[in-house]
N, C-alpha and C. Protein backbone atom coordinates (compact mmCIF):
# COMPACT_ATOMS: atom_id res chain seq x y z
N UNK A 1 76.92 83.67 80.26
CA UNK A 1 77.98 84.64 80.07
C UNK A 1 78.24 84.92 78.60
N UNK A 2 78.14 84.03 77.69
CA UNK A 2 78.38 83.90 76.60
C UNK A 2 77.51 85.22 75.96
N UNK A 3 78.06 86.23 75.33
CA UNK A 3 76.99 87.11 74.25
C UNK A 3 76.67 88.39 75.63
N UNK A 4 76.94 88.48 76.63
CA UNK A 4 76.66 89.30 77.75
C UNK A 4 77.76 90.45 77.20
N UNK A 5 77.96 91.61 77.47
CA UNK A 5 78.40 92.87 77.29
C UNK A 5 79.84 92.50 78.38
N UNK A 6 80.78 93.24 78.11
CA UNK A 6 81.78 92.69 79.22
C UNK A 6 81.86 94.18 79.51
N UNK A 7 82.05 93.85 81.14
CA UNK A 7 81.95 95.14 81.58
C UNK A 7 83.46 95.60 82.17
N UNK A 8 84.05 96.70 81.24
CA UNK A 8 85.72 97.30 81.14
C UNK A 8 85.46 98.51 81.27
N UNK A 9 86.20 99.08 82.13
CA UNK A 9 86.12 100.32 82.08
C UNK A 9 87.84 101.17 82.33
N UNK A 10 88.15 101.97 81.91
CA UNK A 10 89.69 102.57 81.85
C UNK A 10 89.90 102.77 83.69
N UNK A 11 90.65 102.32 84.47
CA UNK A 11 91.55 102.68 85.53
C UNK A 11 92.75 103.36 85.43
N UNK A 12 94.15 103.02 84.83
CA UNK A 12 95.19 103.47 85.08
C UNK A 12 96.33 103.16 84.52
N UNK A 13 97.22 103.83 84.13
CA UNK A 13 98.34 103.04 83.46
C UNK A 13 99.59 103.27 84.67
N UNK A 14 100.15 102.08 84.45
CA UNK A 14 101.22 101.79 85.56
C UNK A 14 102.10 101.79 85.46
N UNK A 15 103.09 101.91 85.95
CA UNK A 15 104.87 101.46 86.09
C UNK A 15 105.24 100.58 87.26
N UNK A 16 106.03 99.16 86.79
CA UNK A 16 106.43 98.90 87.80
C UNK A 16 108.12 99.48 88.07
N UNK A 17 107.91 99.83 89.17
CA UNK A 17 109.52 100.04 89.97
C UNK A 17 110.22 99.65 90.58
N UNK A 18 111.60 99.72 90.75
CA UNK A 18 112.51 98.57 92.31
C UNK A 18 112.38 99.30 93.32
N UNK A 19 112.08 100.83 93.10
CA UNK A 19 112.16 101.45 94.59
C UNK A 19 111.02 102.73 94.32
N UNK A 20 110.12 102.43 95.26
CA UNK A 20 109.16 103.25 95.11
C UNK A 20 109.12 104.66 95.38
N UNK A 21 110.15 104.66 96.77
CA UNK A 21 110.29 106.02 97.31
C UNK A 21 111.07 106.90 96.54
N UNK A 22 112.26 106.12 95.20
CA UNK A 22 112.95 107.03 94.86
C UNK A 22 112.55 107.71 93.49
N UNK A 23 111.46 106.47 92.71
CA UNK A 23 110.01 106.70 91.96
C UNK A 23 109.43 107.78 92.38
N UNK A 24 109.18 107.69 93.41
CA UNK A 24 108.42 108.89 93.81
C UNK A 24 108.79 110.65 93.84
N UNK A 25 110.24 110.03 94.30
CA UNK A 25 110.92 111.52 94.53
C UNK A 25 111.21 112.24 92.49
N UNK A 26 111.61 111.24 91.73
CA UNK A 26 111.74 111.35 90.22
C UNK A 26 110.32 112.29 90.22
N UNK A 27 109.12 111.61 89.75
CA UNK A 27 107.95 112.00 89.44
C UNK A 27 107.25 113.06 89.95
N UNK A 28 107.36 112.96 91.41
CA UNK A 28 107.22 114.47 92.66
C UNK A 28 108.21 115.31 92.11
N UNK A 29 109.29 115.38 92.40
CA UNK A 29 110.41 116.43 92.72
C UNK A 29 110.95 116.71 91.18
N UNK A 30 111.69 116.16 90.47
CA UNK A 30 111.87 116.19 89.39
C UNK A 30 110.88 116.53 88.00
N UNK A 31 110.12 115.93 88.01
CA UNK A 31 109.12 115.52 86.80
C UNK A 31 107.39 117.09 87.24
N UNK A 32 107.67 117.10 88.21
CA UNK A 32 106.85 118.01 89.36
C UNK A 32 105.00 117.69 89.08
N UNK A 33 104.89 116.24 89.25
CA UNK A 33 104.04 115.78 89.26
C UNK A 33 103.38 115.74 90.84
N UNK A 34 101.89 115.92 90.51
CA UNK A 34 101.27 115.88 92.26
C UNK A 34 100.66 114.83 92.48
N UNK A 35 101.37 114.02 93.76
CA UNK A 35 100.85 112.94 94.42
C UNK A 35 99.61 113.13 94.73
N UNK A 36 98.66 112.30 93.87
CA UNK A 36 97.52 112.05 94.54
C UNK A 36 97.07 111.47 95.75
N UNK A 37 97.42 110.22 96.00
CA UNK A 37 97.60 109.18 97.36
C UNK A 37 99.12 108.58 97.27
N UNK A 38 98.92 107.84 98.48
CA UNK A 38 100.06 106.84 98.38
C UNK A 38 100.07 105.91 99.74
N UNK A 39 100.08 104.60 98.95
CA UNK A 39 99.76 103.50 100.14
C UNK A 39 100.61 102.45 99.39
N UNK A 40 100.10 101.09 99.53
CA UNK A 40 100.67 100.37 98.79
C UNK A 40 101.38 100.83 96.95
N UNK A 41 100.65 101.44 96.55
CA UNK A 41 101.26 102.01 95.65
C UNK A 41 101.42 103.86 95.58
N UNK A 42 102.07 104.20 94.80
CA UNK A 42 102.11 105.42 94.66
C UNK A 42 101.15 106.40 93.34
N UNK A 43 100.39 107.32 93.39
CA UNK A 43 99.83 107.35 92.39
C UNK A 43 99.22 108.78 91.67
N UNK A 44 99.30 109.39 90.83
CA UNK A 44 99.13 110.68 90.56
C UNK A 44 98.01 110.59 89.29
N UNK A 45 97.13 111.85 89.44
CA UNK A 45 96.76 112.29 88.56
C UNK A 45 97.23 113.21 87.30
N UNK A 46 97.12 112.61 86.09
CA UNK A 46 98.11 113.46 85.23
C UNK A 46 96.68 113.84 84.00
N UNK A 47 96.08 115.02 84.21
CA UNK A 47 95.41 115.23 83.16
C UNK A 47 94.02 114.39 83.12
N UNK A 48 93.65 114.04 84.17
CA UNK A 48 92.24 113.13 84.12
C UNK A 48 92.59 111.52 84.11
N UNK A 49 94.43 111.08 83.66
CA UNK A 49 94.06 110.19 83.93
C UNK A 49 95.05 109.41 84.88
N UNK A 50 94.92 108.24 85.54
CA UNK A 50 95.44 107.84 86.95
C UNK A 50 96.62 107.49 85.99
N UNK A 51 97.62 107.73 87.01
CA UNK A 51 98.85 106.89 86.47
C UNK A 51 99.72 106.50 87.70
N UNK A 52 100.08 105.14 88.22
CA UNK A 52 100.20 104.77 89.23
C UNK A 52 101.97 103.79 89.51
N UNK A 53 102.67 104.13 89.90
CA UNK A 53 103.92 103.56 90.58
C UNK A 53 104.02 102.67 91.32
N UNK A 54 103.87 101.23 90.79
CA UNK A 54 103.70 100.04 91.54
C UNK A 54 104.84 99.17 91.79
N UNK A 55 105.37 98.97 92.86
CA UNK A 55 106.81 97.77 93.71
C UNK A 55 106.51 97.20 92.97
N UNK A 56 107.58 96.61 92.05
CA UNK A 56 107.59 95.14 91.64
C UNK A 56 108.04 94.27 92.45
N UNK A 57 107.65 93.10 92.74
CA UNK A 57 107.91 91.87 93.85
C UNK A 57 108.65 91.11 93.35
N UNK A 58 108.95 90.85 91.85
CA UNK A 58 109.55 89.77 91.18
C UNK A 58 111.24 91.17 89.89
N UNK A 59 111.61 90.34 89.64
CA UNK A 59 112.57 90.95 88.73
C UNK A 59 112.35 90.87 87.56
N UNK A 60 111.16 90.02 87.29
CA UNK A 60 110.77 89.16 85.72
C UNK A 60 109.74 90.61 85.72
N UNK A 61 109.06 91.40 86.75
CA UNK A 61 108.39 92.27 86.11
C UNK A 61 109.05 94.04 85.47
N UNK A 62 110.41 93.63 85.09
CA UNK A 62 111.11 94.55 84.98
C UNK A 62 111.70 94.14 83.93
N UNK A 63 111.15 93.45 83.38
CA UNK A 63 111.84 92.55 81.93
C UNK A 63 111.01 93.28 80.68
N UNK A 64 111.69 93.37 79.89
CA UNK A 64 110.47 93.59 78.03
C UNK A 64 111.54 95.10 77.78
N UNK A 65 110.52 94.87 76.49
CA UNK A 65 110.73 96.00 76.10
C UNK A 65 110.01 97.68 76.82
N UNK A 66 109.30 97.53 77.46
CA UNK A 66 109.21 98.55 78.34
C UNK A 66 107.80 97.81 79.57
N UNK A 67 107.48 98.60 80.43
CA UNK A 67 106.85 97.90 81.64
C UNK A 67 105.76 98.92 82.00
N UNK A 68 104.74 99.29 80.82
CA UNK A 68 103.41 99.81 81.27
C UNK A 68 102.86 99.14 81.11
N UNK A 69 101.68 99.03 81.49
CA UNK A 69 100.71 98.28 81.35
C UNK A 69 99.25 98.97 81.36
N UNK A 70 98.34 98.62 79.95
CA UNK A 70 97.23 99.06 80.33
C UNK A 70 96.21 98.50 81.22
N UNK A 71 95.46 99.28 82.22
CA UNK A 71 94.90 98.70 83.37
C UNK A 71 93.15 98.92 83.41
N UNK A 72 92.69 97.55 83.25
CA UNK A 72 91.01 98.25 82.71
C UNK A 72 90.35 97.51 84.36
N UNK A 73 89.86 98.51 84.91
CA UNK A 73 88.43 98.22 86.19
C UNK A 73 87.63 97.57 85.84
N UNK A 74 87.66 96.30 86.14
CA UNK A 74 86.47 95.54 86.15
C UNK A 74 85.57 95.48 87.57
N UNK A 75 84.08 94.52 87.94
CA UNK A 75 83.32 94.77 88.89
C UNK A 75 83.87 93.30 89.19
N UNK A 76 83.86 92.51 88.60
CA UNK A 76 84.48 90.99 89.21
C UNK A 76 85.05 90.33 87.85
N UNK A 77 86.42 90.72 88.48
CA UNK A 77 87.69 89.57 87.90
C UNK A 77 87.30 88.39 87.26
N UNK A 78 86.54 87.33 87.99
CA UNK A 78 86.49 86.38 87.66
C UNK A 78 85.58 86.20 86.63
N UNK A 79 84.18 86.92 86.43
CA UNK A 79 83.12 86.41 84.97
C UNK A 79 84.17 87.55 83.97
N UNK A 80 84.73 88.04 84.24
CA UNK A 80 85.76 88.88 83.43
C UNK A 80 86.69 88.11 82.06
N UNK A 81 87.28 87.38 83.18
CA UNK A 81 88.39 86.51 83.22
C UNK A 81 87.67 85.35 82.06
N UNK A 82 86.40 84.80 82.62
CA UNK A 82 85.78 83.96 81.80
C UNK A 82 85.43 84.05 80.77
N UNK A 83 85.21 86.03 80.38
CA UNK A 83 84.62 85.88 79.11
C UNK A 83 85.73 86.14 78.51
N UNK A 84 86.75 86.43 78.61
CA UNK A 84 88.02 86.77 77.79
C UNK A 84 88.48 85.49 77.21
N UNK A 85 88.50 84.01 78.23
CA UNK A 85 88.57 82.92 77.95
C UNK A 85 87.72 82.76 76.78
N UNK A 86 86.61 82.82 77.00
CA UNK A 86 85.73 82.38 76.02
C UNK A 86 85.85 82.95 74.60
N UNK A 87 86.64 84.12 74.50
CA UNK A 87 86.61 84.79 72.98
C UNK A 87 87.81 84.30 72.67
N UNK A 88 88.77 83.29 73.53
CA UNK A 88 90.16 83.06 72.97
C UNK A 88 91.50 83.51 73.48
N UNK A 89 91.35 83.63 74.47
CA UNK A 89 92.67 84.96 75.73
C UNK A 89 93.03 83.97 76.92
N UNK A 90 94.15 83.50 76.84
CA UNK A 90 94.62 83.13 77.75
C UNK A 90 95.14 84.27 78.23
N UNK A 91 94.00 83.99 79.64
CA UNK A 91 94.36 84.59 80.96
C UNK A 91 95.07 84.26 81.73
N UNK A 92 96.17 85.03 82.49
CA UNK A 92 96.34 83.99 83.97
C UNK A 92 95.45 84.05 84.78
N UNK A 93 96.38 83.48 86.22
CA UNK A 93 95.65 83.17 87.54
C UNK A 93 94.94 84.48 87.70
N UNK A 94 94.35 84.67 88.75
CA UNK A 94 93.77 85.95 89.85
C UNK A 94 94.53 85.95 91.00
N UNK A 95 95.16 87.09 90.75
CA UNK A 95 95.98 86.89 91.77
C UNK A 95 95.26 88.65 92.79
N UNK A 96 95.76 88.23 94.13
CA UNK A 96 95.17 88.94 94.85
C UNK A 96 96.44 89.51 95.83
N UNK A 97 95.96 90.49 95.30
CA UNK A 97 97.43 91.67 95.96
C UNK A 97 97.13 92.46 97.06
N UNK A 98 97.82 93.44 97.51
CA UNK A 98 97.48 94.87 98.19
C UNK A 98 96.15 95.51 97.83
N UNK A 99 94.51 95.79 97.81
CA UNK A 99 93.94 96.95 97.35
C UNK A 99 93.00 96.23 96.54
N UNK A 100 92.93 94.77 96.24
CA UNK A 100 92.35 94.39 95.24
C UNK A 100 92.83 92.90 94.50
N UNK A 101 92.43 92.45 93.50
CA UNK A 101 92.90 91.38 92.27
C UNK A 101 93.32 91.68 91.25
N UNK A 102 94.05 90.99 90.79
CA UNK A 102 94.55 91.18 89.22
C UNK A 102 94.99 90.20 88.42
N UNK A 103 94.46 90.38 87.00
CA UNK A 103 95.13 89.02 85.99
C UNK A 103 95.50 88.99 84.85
N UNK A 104 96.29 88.87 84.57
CA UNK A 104 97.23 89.34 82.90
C UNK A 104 96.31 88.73 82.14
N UNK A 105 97.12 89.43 80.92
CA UNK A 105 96.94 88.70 79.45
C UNK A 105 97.50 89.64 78.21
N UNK A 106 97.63 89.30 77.57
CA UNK A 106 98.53 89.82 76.12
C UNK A 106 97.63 90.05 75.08
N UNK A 107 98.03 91.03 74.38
CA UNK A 107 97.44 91.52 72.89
C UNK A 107 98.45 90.86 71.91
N UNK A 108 97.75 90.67 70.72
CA UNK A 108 98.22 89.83 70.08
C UNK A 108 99.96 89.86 69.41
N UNK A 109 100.23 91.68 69.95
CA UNK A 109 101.77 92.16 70.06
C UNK A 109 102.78 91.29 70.73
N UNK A 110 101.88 90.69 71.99
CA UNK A 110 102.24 90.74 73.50
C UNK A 110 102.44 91.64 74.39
N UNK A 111 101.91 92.68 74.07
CA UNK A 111 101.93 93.78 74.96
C UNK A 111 100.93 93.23 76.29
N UNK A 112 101.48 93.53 77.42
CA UNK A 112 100.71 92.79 79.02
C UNK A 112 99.58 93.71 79.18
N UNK A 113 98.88 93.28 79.15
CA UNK A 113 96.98 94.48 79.87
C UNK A 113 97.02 93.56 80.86
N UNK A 114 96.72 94.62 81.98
CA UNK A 114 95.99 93.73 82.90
C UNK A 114 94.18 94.50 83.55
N UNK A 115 93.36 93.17 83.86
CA UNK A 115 92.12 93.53 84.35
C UNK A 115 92.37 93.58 86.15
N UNK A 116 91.59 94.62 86.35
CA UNK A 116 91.77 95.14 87.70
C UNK A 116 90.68 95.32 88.70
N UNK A 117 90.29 94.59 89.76
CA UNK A 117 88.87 94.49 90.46
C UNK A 117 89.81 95.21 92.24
N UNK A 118 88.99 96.22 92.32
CA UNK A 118 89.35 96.63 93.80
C UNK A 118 88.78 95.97 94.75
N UNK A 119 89.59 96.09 95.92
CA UNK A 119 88.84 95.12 97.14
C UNK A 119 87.49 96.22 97.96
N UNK A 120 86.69 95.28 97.72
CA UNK A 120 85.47 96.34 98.87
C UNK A 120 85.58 96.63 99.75
């Protein structure tokens, strides 16, 4: 793994929300953004790029100074995860959600990125 190319590619930038449906109605109705899908999360195309309205489950993800997050597609989380370790990045867990996995980590700001592997 060591010296291998890491393979990142841009997915989406996110928001987490307390209420998705009323997220939705803001961004739809108000903001007059067009729903692309909507399942577990809510999610629109704005200009080529995804930008997605995600339930927060916890209250701690509604904490900071603001709550985007950049979101990079990986093919598997885990040699992902390893090589980030390896250059010095504490990662967290893998955690496995709705649609897929996911696992933090901070820029040296602390700004939260997270890596993002969809479920097949």
């Amino acid at each position: 793994m060591a010296g291998s190319p890491m393979d990142l590619h841009f997915d989406c930038v996110f928001y987490y929300v307390r209420d998705l449906q009323a997220a939705i109605r803001f961004y739809s109705d108000v903001l007059e953004l067009s729903l692309s899908s909507h399942d577990a999360v809510a999610r629109y195309d704005v200009d080529g790029v995804q930008f997605e309205l995600v339930p927060a489950s916890e209250e701690r993800q509604m904490t900071g100074q603001g709550n985007a997050r950049l979101c990079l597609r990986v093919t598997s989380i885990e040699i992902t995860a390893e090589q980030l370790r390896e250059r010095g990045v504490s990662v967290g867990p893998v955690q496995v959600v709705p649609g897929g996995k996911l696992a933090t980590f901070e820029d040296p700001d602390k700004n939260e990125l997270v890596i993002w592997q969809y479920t097949s």
